[in-house]
Protein backbone atom coordinates (compact mmCIF):
# COMPACT_ATOMS: atom_id res chain seq x y z
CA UNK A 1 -16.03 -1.67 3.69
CA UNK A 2 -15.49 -0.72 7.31
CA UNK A 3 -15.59 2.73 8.12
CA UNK A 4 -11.98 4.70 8.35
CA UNK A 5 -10.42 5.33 11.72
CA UNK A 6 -10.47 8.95 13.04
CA UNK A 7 -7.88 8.33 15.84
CA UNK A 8 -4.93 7.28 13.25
CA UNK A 9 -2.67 9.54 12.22
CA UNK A 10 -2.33 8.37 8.43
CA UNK A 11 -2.04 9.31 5.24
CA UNK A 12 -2.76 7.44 1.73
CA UNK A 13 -0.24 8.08 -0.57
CA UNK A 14 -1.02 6.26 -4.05
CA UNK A 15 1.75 6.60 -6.87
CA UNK A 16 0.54 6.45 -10.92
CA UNK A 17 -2.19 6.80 -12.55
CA UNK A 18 -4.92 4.28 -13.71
CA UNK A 19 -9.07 4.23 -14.29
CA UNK A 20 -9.86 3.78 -10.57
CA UNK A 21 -8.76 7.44 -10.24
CA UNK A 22 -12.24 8.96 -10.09
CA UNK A 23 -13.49 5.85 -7.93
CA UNK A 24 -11.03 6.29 -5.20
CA UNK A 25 -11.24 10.08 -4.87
CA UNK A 26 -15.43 9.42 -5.07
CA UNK A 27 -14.96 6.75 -1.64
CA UNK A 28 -12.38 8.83 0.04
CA UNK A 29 -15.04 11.72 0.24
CA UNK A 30 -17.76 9.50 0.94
CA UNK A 31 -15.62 8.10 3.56
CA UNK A 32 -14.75 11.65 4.96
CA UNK A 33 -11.14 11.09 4.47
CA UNK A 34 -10.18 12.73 1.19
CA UNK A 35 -7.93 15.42 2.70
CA UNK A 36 -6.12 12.38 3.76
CA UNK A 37 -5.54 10.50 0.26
CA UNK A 38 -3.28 11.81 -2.17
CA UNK A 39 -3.03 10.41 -5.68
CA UNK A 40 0.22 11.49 -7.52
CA UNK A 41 -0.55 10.81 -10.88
CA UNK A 42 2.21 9.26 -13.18
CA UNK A 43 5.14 10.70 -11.58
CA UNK A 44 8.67 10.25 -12.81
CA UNK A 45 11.26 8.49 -10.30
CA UNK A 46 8.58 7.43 -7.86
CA UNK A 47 11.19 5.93 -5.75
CA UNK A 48 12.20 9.45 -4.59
CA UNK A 49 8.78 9.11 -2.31
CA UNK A 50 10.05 5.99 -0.23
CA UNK A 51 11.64 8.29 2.09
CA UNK A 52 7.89 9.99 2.87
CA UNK A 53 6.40 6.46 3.90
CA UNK A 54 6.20 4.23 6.73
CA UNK A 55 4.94 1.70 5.17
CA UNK A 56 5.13 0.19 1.30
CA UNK A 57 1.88 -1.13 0.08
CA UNK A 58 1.68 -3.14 -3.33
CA UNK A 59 -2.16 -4.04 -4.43
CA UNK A 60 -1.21 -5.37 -7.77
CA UNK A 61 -3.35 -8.28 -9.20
CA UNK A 62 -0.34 -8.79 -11.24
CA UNK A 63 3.10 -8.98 -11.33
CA UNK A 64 6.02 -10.99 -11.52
CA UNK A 65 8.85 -9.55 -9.82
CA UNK A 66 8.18 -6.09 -9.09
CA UNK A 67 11.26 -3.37 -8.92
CA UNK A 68 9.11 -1.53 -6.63
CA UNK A 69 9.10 -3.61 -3.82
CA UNK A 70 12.89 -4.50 -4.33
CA UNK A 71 13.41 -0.58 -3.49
CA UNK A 72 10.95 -0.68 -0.86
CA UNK A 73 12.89 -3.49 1.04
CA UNK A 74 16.30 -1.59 0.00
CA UNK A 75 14.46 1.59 1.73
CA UNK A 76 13.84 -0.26 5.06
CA UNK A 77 10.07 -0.44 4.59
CA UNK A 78 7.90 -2.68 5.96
CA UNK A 79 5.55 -3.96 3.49
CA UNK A 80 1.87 -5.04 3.04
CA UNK A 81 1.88 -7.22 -0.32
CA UNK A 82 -0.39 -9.23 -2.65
CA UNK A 83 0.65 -12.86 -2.92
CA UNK A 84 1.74 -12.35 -6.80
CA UNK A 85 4.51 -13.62 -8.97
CA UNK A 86 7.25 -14.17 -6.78
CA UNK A 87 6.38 -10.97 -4.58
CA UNK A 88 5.91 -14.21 -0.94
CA UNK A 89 9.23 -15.62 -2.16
CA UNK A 90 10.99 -12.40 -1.66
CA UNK A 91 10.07 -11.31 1.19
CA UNK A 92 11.85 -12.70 4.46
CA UNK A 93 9.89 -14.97 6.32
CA UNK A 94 8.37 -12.90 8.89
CA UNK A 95 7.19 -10.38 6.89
CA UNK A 96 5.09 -13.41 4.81
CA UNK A 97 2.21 -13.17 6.80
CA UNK A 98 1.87 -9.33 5.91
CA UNK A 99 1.25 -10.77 2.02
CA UNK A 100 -2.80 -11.42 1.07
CA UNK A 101 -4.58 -13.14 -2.30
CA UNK A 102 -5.36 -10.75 -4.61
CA UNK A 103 -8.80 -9.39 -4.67
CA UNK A 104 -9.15 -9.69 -1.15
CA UNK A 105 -10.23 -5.95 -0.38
CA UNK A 106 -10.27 -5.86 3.27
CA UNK A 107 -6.77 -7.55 3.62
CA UNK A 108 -4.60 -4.85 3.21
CA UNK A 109 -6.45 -2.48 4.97
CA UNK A 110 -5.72 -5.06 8.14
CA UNK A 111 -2.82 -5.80 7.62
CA UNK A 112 -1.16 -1.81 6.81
CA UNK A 113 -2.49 -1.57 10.32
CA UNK A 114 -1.22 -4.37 11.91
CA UNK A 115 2.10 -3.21 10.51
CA UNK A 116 2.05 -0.15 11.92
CA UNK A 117 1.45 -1.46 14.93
CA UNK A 118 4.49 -3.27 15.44
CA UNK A 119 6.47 -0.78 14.05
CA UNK A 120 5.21 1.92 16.90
């Protein structure tokens, strides 16, 4: 994986809880970036959060229509998505480019910034 940017102010905010815990905390301080990534744990109402991003990120492998990106678009988010379930087919067209296969690691990390760059 490609080294993390110094020069961007950003933050990773990752909501719930699952067994990659350990693995991403272990890569953000190899990385040199762990006072940057915060991990929230299984949180209730993680919609309350929206309001803290600038942009909505969904890495599932999974899913069929997920709530969480319907709140993300109702927040005014901009949003880097797997190609899942129906997550392409609700998205508006322009924003379809910002969606990747699953399992393609360096995708999302791309496109987040690409995303952020248009929204600047």
């Amino acid at each position: 994986m490609p080294p993390c940017p110094r020069d961007i102010d950003a933050r990773l905010l990752i909501v719930g809880e699952g067994p990659e815990r350990e693995l991403i905390l272990a890569c953000a301080r190899d990385r040199g970036v762990a006072e940057r990534v915060i991990l929230t744990g299984a949180i209730d109402q993680p919609e309350r959060l929206l309001g803290r991003m600038d942009v909505f990120a969904l890495s599932s492998d999974t899913e069929q229509m997920p709530y969480s990106v319907l709140e993300a678009m109702a927040a005014g988010l901009p949003l880097v998505t797997t190609d899942v379930g129906d997550v392409k087919r609700m998205l508006a067209e322009d924003n379809a480019p910002l969606s990747y296969r699953p399992r393609r690691r360096r995708a999302s990390p791309r496109r987040c910034s690409a995303c952020c760059a248009t929204q600047a």
